[in-house]
N, C-alpha and C. Protein backbone atom coordinates (compact mmCIF):
# COMPACT_ATOMS: atom_id res chain seq x y z
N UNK A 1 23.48 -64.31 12.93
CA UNK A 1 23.11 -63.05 13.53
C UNK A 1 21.96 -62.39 12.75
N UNK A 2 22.13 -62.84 11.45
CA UNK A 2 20.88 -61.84 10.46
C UNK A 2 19.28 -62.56 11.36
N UNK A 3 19.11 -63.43 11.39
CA UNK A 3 18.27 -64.15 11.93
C UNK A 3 17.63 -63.65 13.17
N UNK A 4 18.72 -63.17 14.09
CA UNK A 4 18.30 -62.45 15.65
C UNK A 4 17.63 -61.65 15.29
N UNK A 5 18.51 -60.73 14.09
CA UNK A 5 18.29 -59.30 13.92
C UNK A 5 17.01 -59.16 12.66
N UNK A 6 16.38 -59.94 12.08
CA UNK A 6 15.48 -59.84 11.55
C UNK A 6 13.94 -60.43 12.54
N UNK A 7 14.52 -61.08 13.42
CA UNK A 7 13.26 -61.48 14.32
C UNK A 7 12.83 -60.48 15.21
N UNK A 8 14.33 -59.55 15.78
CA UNK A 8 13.83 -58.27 16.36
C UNK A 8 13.12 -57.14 15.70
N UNK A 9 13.31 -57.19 14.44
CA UNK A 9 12.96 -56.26 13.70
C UNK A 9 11.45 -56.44 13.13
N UNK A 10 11.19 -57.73 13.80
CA UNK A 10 9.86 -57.80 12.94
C UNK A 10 9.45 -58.51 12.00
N UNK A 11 10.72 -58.92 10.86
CA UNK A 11 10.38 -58.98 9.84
C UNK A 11 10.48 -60.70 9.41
N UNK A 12 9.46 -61.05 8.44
CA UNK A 12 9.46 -62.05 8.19
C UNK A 12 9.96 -62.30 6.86
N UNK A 13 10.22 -63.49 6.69
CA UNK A 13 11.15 -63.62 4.98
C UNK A 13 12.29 -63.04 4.66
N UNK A 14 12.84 -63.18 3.63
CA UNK A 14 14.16 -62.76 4.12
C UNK A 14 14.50 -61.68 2.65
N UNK A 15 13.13 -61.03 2.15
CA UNK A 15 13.22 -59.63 1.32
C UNK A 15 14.06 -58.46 1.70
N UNK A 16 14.22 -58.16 3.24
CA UNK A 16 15.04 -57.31 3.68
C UNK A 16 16.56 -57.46 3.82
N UNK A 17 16.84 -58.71 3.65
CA UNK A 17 18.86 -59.44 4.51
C UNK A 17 19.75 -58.69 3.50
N UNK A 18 19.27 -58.41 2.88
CA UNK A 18 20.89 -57.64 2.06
C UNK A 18 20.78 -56.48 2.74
N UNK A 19 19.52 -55.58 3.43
CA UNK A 19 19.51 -53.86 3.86
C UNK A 19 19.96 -55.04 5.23
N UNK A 20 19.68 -55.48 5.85
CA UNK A 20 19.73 -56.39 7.48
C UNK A 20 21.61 -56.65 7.43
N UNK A 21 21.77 -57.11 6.47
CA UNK A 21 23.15 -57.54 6.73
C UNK A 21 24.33 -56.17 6.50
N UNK A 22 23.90 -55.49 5.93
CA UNK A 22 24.70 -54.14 5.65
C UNK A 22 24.32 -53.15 6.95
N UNK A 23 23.40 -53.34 7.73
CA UNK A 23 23.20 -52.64 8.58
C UNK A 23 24.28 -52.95 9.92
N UNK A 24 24.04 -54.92 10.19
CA UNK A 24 24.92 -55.15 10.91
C UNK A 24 26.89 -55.23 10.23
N UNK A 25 26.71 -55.13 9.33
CA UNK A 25 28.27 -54.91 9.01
C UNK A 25 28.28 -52.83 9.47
N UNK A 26 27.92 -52.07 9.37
CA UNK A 26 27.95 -50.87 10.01
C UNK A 26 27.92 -50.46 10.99
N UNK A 27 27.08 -51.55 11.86
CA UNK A 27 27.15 -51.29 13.50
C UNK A 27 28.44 -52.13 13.93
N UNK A 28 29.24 -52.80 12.98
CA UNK A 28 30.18 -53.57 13.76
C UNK A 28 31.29 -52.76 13.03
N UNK A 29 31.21 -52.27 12.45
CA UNK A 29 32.50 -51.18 11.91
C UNK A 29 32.28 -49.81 12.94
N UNK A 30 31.49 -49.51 13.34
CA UNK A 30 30.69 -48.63 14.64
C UNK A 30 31.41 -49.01 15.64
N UNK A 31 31.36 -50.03 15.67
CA UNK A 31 31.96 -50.78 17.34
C UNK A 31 33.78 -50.76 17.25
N UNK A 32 34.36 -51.33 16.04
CA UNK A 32 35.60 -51.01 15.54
C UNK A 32 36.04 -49.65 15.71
N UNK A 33 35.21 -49.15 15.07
CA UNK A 33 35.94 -47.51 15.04
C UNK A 33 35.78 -46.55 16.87
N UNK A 34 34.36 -47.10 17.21
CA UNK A 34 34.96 -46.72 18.76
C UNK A 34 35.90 -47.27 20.00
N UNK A 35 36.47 -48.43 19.50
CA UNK A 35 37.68 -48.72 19.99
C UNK A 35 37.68 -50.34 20.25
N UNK A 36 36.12 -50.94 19.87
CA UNK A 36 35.90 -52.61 20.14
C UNK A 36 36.84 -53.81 18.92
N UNK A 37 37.41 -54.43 19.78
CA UNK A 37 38.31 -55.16 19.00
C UNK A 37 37.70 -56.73 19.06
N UNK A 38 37.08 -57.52 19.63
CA UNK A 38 36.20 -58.84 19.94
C UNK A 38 35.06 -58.01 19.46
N UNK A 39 34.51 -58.91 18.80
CA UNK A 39 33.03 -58.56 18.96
C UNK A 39 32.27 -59.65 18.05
N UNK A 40 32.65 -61.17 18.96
CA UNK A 40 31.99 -62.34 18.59
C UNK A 40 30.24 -62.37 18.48
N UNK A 41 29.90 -63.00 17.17
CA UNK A 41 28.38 -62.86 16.69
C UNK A 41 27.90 -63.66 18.32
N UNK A 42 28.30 -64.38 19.03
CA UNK A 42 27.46 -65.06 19.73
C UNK A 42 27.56 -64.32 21.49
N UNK A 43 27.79 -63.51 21.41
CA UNK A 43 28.24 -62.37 22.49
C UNK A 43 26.90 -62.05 22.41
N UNK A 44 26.28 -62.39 23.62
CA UNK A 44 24.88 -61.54 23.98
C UNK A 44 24.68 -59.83 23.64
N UNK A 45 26.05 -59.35 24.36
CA UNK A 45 25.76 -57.79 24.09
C UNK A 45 25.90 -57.31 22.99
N UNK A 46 26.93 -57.95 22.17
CA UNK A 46 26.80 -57.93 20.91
C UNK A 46 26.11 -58.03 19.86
N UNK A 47 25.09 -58.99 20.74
CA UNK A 47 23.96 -59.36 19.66
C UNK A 47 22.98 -57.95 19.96
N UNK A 48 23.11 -57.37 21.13
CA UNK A 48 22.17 -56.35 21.72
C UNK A 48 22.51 -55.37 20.83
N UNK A 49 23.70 -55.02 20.51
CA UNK A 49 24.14 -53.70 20.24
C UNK A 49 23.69 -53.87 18.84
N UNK A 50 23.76 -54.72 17.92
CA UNK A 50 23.67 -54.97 16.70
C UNK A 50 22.07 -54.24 16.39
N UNK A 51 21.19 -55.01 17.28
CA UNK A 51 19.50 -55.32 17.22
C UNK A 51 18.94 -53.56 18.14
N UNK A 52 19.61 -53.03 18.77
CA UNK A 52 19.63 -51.50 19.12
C UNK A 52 19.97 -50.88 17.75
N UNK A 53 20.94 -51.00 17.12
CA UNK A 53 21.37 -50.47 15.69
C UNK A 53 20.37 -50.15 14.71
N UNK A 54 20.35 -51.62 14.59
CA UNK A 54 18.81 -52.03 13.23
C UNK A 54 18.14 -51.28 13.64
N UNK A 55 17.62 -51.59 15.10
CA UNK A 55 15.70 -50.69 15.43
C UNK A 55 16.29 -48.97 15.44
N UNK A 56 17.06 -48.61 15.27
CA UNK A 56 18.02 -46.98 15.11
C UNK A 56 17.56 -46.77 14.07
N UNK A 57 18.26 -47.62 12.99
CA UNK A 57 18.41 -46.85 11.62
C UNK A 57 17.57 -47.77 10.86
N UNK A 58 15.89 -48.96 11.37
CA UNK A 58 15.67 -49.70 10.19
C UNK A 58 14.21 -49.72 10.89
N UNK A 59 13.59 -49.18 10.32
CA UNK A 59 11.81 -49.18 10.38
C UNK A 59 10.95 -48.90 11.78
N UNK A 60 11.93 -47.89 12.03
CA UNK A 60 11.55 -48.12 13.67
C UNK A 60 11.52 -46.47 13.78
N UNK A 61 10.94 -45.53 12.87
CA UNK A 61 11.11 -43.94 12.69
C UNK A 61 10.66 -43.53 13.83
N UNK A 62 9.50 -43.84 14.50
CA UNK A 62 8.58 -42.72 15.54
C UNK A 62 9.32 -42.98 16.23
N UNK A 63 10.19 -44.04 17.13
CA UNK A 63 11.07 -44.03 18.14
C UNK A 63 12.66 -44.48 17.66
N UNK A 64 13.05 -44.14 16.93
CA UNK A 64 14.52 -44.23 16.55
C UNK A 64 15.14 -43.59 17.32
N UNK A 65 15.05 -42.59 18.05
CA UNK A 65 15.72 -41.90 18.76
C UNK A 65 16.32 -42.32 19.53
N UNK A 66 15.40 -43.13 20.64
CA UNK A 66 15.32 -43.81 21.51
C UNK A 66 16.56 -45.13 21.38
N UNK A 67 16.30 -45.57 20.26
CA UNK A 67 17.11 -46.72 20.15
C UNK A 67 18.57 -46.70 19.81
N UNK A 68 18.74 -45.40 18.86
CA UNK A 68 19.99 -44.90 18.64
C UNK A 68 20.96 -44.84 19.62
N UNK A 69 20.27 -44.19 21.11
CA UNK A 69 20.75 -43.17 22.24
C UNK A 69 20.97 -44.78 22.99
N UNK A 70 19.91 -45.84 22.92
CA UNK A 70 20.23 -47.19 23.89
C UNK A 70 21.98 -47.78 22.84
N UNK A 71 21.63 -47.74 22.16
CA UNK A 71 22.44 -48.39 21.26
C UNK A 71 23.93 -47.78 21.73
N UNK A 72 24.34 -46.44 21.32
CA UNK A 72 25.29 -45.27 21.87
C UNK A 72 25.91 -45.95 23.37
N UNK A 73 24.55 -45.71 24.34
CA UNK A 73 24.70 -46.06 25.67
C UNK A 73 25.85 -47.45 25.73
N UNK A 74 25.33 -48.26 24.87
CA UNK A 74 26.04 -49.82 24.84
C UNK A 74 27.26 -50.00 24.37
N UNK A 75 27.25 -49.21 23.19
CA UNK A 75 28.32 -48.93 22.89
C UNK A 75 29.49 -48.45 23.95
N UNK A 76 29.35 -47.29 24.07
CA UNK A 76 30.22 -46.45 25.20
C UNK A 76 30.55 -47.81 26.46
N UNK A 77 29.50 -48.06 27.03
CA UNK A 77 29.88 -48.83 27.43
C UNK A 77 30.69 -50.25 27.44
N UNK A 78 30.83 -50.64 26.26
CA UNK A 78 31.34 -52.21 25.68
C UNK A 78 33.30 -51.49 25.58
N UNK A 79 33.52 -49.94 24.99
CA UNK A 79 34.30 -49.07 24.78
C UNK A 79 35.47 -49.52 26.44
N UNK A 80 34.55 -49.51 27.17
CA UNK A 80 35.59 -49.48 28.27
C UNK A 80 35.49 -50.19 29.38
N UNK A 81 34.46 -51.93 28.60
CA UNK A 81 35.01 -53.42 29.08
C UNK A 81 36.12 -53.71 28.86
N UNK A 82 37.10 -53.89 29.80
CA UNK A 82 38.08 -55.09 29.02
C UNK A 82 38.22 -55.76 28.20
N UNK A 83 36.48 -56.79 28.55
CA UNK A 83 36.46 -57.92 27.71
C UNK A 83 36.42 -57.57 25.83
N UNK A 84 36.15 -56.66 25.94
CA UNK A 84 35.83 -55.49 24.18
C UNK A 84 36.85 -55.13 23.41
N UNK A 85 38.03 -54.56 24.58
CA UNK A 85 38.75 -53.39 24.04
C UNK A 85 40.32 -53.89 23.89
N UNK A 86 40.49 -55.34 23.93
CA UNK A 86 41.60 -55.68 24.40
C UNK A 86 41.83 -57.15 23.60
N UNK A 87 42.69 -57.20 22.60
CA UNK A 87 43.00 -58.31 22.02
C UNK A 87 43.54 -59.64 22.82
């Protein structure tokens, strides 16, 4: 997953994966704490929600907003899939 999420982000080499990998361990404790119980690395939306996260809170200032609020959106939504919320 660091891999998705560093290719979305831009970034090349792998100087950033310790801030990259702590970011996605926070968006998936994010997803835990709003009620997601699955949340397999190879889950497309998952991979979405992760890579919405990063561009939120990781080098992405003039439009973070934006990505936070998509990210939220996905969230909420994944909140009250079945496929998410349900062991």
């Amino acid at each position: 997953m660091i891999d998705d999420v560093r290719l979305a982000l831009r970034i090349m080499g792998d100087d950033f994966d310790t801030e990259i990998a702590n970011l996605i361990a926070a968006c998936k404790k994010d997803l835990q704490r709003a009620g997601i119980v699955k949340f397999p690395d190879d889950d497309p939306l998952i991979l979405q929600a992760v890579i919405l996260y990063g561009k939120g809170y990781f080098g992405f200032a003039d439009i973070s907003e934006k990505y936070v609020a998509a990210y939220e959106s996905l969230r909420n939504a994944l909140c009250l899939a079945g496929d998410y919320n349900v062991e």
